[in-house]
N, C-alpha and C. Protein backbone atom coordinates (compact mmCIF):
# COMPACT_ATOMS: atom_id res chain seq x y z
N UNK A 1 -6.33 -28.10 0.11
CA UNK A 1 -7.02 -26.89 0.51
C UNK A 1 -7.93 -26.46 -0.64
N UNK A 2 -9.16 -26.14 -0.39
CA UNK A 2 -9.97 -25.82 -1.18
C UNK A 2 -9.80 -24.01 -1.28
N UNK A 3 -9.66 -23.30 -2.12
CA UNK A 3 -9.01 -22.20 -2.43
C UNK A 3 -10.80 -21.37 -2.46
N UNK A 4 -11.33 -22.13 -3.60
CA UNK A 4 -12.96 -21.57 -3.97
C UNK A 4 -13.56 -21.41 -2.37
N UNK A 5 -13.81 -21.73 -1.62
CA UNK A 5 -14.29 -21.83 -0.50
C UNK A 5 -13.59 -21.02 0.83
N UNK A 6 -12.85 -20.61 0.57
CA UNK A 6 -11.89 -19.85 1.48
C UNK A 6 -12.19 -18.33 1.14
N UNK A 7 -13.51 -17.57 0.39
CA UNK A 7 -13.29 -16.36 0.34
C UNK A 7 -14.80 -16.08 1.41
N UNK A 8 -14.71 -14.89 1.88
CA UNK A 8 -15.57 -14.45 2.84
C UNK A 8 -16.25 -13.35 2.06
N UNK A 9 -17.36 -12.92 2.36
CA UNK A 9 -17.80 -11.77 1.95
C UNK A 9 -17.51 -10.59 2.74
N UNK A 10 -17.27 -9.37 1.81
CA UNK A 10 -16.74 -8.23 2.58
C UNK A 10 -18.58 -7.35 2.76
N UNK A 11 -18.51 -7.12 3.85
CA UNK A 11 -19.85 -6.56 3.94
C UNK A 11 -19.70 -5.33 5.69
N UNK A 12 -18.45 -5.12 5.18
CA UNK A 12 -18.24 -4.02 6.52
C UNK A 12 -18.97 -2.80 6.37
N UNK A 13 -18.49 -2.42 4.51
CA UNK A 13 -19.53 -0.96 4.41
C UNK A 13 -18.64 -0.79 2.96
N UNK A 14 -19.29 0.39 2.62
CA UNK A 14 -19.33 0.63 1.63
C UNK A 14 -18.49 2.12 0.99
N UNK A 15 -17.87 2.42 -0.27
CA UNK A 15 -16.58 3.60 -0.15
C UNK A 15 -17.36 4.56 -1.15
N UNK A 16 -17.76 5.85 -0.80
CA UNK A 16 -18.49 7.05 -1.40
C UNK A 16 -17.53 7.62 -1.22
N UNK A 17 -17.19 8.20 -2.97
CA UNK A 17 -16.29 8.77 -3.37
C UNK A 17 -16.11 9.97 -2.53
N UNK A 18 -17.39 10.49 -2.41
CA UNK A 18 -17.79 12.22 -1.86
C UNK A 18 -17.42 12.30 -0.33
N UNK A 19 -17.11 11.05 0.35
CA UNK A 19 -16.73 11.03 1.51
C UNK A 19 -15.48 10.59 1.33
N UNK A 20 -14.55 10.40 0.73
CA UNK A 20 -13.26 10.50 0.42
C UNK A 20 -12.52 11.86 0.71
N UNK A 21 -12.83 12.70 -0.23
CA UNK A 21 -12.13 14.29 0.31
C UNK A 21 -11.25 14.34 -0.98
N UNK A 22 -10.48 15.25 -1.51
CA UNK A 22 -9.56 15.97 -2.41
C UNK A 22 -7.96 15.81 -1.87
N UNK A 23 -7.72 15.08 -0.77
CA UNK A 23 -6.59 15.37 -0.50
C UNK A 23 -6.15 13.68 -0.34
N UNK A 24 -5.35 13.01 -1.19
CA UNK A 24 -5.63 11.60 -1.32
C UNK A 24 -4.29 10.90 0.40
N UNK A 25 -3.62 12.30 0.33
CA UNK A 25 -2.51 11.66 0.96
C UNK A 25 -3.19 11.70 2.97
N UNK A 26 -4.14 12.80 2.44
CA UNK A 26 -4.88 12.92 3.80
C UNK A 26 -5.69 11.88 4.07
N UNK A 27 -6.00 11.37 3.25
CA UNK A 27 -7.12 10.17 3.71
C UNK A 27 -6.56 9.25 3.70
N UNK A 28 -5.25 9.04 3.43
CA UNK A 28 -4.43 7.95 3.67
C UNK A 28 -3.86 7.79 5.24
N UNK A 29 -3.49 8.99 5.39
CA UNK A 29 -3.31 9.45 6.86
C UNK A 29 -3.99 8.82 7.78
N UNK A 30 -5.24 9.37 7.30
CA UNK A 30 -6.68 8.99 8.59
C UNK A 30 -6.83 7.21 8.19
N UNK A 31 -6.80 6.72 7.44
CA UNK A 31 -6.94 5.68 7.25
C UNK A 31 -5.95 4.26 7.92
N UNK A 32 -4.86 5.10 7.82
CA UNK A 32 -4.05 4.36 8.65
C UNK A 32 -3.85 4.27 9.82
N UNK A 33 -4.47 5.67 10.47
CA UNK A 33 -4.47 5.98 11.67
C UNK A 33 -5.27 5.01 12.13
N UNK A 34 -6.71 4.90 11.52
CA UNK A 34 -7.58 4.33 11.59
C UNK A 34 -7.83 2.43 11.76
N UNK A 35 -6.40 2.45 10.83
CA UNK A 35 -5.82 0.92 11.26
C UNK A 35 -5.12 0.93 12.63
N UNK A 36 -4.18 1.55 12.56
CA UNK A 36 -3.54 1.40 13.98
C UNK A 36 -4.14 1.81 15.35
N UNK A 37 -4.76 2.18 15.54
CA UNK A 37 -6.70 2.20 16.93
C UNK A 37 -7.29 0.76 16.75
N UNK A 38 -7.53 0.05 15.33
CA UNK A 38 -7.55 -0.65 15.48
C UNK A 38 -7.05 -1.90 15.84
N UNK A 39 -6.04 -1.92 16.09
CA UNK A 39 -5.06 -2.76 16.43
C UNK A 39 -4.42 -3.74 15.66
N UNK A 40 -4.22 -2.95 14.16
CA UNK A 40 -3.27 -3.44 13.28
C UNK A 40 -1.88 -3.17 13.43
N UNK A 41 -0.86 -4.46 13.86
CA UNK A 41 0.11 -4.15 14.06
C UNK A 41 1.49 -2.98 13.45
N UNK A 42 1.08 -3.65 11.94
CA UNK A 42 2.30 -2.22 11.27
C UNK A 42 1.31 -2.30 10.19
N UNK A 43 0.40 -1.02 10.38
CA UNK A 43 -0.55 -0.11 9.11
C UNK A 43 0.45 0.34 8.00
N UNK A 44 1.93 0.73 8.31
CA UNK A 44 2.04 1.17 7.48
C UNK A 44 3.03 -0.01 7.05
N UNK A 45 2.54 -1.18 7.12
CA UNK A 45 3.26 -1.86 5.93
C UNK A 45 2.83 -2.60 4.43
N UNK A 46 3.30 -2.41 3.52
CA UNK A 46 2.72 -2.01 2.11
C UNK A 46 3.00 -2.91 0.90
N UNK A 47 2.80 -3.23 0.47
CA UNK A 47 3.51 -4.65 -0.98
C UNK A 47 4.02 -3.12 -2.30
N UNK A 48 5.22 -3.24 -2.03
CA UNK A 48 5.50 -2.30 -3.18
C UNK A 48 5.95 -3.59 -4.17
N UNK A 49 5.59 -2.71 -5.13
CA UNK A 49 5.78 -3.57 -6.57
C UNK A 49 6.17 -2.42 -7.93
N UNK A 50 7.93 -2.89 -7.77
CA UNK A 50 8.80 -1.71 -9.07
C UNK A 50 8.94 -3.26 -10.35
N UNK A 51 9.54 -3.08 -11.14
CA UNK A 51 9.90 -3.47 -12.54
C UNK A 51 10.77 -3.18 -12.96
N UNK A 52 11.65 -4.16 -13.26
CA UNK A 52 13.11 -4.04 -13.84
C UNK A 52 12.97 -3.46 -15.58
N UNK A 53 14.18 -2.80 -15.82
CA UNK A 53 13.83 -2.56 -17.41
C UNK A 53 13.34 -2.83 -18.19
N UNK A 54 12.84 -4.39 -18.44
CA UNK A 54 12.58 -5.15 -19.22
C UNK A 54 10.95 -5.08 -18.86
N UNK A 55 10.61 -4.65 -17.67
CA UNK A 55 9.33 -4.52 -17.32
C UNK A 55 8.73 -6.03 -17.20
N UNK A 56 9.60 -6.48 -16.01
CA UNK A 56 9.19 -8.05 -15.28
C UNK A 56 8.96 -7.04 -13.89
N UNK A 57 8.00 -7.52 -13.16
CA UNK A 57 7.63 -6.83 -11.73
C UNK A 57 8.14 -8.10 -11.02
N UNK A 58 8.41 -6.79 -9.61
CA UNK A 58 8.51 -7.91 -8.31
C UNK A 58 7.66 -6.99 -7.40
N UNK A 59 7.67 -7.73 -6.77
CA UNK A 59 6.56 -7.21 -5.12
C UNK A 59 7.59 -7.85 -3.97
N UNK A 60 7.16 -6.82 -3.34
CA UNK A 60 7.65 -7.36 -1.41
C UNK A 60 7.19 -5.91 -0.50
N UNK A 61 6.99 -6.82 0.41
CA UNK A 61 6.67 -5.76 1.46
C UNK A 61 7.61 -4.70 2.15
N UNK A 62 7.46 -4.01 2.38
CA UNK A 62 8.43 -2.13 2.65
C UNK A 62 7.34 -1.99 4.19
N UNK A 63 8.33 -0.81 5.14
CA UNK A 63 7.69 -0.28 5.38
C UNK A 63 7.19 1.30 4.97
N UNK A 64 6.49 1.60 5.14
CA UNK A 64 6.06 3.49 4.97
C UNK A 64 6.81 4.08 6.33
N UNK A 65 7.96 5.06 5.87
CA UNK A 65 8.79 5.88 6.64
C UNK A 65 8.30 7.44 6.83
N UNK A 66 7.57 7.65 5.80
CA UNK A 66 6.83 9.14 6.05
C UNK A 66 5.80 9.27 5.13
N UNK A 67 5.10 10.35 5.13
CA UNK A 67 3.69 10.46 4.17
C UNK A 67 3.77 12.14 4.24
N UNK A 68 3.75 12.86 3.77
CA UNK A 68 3.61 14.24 3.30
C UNK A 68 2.96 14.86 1.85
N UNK A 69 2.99 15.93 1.67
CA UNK A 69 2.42 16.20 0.24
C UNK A 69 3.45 15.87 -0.92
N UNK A 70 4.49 15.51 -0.67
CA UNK A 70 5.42 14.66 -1.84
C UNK A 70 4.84 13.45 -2.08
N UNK A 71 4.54 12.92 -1.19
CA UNK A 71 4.34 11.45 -1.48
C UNK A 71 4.47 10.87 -0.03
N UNK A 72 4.81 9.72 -0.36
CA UNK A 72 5.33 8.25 0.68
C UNK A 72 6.72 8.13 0.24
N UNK A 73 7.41 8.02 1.39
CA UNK A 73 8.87 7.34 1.94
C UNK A 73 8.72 6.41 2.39
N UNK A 74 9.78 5.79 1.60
CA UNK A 74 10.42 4.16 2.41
C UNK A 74 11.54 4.49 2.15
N UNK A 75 12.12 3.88 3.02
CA UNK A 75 13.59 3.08 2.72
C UNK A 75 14.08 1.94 2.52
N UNK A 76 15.33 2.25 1.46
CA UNK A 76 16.04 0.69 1.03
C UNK A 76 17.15 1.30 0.74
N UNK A 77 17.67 0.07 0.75
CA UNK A 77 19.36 0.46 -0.17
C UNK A 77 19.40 0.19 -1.45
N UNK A 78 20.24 1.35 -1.89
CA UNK A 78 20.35 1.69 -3.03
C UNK A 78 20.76 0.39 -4.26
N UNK A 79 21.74 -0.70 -3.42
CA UNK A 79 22.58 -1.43 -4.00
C UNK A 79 21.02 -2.70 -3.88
N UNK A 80 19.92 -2.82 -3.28
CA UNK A 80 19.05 -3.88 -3.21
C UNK A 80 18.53 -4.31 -4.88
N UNK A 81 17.93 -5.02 -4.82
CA UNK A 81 16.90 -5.11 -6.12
C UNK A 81 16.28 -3.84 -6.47
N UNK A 82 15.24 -3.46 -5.00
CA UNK A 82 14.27 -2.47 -5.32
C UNK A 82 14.46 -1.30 -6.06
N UNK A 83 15.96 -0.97 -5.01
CA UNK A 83 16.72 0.14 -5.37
C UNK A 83 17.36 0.12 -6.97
N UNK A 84 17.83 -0.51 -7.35
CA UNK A 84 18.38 -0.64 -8.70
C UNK A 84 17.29 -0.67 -9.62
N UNK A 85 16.04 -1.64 -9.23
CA UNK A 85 14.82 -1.06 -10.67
C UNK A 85 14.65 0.05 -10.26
N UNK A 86 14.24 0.77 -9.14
CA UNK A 86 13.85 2.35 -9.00
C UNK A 86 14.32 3.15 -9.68
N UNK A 87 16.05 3.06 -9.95
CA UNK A 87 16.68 3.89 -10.43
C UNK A 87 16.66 4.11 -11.82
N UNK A 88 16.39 2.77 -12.48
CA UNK A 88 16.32 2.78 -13.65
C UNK A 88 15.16 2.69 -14.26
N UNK A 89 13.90 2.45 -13.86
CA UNK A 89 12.32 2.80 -13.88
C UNK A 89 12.07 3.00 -12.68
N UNK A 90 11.51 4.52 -12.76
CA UNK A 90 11.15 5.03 -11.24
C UNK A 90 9.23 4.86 -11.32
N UNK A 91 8.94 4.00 -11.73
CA UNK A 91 8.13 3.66 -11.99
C UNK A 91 7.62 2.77 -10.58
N UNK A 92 6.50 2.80 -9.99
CA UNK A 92 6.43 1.70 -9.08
C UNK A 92 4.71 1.85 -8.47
N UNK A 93 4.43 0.89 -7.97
CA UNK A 93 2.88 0.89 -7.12
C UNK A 93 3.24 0.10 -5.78
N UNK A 94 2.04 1.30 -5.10
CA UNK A 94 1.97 0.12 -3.64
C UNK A 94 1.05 -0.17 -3.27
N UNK A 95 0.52 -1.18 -2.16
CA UNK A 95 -0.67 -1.19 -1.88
C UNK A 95 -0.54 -1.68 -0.33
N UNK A 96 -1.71 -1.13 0.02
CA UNK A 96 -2.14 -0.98 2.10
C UNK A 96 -2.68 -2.12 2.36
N UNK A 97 -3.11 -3.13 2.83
CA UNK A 97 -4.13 -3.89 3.10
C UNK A 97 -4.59 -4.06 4.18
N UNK A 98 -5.57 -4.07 5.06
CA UNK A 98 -5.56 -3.85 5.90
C UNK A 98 -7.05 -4.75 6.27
N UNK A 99 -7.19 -6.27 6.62
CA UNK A 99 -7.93 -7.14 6.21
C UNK A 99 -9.00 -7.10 7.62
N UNK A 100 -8.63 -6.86 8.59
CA UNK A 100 -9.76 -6.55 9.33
C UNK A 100 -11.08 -5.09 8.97
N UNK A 101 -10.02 -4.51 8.38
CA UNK A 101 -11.02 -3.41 8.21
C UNK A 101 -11.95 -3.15 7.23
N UNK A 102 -11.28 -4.19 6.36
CA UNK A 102 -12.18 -4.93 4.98
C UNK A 102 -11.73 -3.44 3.87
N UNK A 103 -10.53 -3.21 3.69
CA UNK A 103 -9.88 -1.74 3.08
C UNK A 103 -8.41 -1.81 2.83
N UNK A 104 -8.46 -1.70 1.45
CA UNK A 104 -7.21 -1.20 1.19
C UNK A 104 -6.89 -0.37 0.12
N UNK A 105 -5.33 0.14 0.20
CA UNK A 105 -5.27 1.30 -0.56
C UNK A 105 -4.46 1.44 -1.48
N UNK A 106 -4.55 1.46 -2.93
CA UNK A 106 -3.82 1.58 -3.91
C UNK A 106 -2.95 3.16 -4.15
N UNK A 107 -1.97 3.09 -4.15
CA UNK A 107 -1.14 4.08 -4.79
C UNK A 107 -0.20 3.58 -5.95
N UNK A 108 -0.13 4.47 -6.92
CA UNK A 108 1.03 4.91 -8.09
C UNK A 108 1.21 5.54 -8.66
């Protein structure tokens, strides 16, 4: 498989900050909404990526259980991987992708 040759150009449009808005969790909202009209199956599923003490990362995909002005909810168990670096570095990032729409969304 040729890897170099497998990228497409993204040319859907373009992201103005000023059309963003002040409310980051709101435009996350609309954005996802915005996936799921489109007929992305689960918008709200996300590559979270925590770090064990030693600060080695892992990634895997979560789903998003709620979105409010706290933040984003998921769930896991406590006793998982995720759960055990969380606890001990609550440290973590996620990210949206959402490849038809040529958009995705960083949080941390």
């Amino acid at each position: 498989m040729d890897l170099n040759s497998s990228r497409i150009s993204y040319e859907r449009g373009t992201l103005d900050e000023a059309d963003v808005g002040t409310d980051p969790i709101e435009r996350l909202r609309v954005w996802m909404e915005e996936a799921r009209a489109g007929g992305v199956t689960e918008p709200n599923a996300m590559c979270l990526a925590t770090a064990d003490e030693r600060g080695i990362p892992s990634a895997r995909i979560v789903l998003l259980r709620g979105l409010d002005g706290r933040g984003l909810a998921f769930y896991t168990s406590y006793f998982s991987r995720k759960g055990r670096e969380l606890e001990r570095n609550p440290h973590a990032a996620a990210t949206f992708y959402w490849p038809a729409h040529q958009r995705q969304v960083r949080v941390e």
